[in-house]
Protein backbone atom coordinates (compact mmCIF):
# COMPACT_ATOMS: atom_id res chain seq x y z
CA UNK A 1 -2.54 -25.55 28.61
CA UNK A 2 -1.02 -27.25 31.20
CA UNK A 3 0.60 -30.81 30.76
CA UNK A 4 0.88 -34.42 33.18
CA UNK A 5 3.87 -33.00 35.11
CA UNK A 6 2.42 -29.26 35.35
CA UNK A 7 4.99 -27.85 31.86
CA UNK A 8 2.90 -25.92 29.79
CA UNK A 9 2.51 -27.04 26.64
CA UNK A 10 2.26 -24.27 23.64
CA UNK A 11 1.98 -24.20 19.99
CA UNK A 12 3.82 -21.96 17.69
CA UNK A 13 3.49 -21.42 13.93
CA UNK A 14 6.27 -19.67 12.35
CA UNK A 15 7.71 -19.53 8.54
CA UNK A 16 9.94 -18.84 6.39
CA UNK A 17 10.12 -18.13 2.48
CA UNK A 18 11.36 -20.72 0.35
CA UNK A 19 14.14 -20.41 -2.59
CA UNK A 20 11.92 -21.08 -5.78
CA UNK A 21 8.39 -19.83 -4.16
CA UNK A 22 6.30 -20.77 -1.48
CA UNK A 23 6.44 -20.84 2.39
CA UNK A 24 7.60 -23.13 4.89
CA UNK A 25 5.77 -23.01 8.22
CA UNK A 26 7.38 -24.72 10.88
CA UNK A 27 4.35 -26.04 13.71
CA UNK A 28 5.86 -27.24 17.10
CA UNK A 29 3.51 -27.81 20.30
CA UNK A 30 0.10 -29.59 20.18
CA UNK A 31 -2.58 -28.47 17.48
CA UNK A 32 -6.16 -28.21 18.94
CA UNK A 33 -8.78 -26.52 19.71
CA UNK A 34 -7.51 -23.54 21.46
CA UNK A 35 -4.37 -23.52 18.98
CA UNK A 36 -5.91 -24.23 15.28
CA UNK A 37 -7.24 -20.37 14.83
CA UNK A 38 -3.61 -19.60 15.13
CA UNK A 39 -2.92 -21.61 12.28
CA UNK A 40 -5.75 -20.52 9.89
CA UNK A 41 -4.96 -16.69 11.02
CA UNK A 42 -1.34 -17.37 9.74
CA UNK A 43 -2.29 -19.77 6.38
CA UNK A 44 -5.18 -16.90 5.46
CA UNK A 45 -2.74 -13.86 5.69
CA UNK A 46 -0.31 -15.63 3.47
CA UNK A 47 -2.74 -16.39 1.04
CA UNK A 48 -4.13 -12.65 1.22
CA UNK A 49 -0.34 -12.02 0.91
CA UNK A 50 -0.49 -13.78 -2.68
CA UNK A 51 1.34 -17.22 -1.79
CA UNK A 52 -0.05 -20.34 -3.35
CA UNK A 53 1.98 -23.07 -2.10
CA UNK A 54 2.12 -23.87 2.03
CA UNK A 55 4.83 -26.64 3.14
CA UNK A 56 3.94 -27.42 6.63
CA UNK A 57 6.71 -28.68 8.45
CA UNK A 58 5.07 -30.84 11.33
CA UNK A 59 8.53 -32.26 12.72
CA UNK A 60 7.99 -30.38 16.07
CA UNK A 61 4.21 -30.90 16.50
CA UNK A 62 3.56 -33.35 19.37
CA UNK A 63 -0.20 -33.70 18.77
CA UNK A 64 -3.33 -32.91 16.53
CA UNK A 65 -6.89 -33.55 17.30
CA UNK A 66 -9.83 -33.08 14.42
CA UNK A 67 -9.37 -29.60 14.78
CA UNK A 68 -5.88 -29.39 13.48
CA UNK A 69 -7.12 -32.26 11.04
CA UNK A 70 -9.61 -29.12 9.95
CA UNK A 71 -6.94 -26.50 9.91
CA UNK A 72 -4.47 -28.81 7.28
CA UNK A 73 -7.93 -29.25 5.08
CA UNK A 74 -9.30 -25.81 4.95
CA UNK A 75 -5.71 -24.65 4.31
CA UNK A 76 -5.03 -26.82 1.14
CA UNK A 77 -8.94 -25.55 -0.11
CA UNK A 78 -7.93 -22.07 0.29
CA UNK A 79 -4.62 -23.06 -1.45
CA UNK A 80 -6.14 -24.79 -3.99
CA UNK A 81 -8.57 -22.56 -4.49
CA UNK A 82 -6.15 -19.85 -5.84
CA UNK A 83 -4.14 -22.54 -7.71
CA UNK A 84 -1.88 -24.17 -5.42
CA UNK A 85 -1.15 -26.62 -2.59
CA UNK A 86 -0.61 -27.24 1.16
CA UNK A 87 1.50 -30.47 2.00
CA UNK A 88 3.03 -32.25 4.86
CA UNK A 89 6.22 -33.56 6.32
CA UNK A 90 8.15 -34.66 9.20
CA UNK A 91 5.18 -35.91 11.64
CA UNK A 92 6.51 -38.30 13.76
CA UNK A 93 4.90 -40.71 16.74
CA UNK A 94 0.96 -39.42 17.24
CA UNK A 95 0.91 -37.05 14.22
CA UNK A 96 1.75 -39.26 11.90
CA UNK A 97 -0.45 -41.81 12.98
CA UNK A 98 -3.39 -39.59 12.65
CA UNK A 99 -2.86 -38.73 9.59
CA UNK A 100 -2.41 -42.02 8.36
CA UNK A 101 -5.60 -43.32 9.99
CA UNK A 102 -7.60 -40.44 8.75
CA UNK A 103 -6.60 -40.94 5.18
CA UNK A 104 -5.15 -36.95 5.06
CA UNK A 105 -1.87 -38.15 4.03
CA UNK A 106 -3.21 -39.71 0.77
CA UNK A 107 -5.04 -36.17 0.50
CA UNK A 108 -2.13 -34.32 0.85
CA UNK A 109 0.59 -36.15 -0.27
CA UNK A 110 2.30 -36.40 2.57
CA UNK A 111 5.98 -37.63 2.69
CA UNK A 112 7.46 -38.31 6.11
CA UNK A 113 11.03 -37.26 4.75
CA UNK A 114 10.43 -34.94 1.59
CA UNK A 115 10.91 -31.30 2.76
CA UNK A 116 10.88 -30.28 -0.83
CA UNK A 117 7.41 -29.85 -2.23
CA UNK A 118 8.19 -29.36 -5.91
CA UNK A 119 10.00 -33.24 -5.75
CA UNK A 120 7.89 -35.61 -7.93
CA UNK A 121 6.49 -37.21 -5.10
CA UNK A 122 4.90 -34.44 -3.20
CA UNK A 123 3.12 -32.92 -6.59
């Protein structure tokens, strides 16, 4: 994808393990359309890979259409559906409005500053 002053814009997913269980994955780039089956790809082999709980880590993500909005709530079913969670942090600017307006953070618990999903707040 090409952006307003011809840089091309790209999205990455990576992760990390967490002390105390669970993954981190760290999103930069926009989340759309042509980027969200990377996302499910990566949230599906870690749940075929037995983790449970998914902190997403959306500090570096510069955009998110409904599609993304679809990768966050498929992820957190899949999640849930083996007994865990997904959450959210960091979103700044766009991405955080969008998930305000859409109601997601209420779904999720998302906390703009908590990077530690077993804190009170993000159960």
């Amino acid at each position: 994808m090409v952006g307003a002053r011809g840089t091309t814009l790209t999205f990455t997913v990576t992760h990390a393990e967490r002390d105390g269980g669970g993954v981190c994955l760290r999103l930069a780039g926009e989340l759309d359309l042509s980027s969200a089956g990377a996302l499910n790809t990566e949230i599906d082999r870690l749940a075929e890979g037995g983790q449970r709980h998914l902190l997403l880590d959306l500090t570096e993500l510069t955009f998110c259409d409904s599609t993304g909005i679809a990768a966050f709530v498929r992820g957190d079913n899949l999640a849930a559906a083996r007994g865990g969670w997904l959450r959210l942090y960091g979103a700044t600017g766009r991405v955080d409005r969008v998930l305000q307006i859409t109601g997601l953070a209420d779904v999720l618990r998302y906390q703009p500053d908590t990077a530690d999903p077993r804190s009170p707040s993000a159960r």
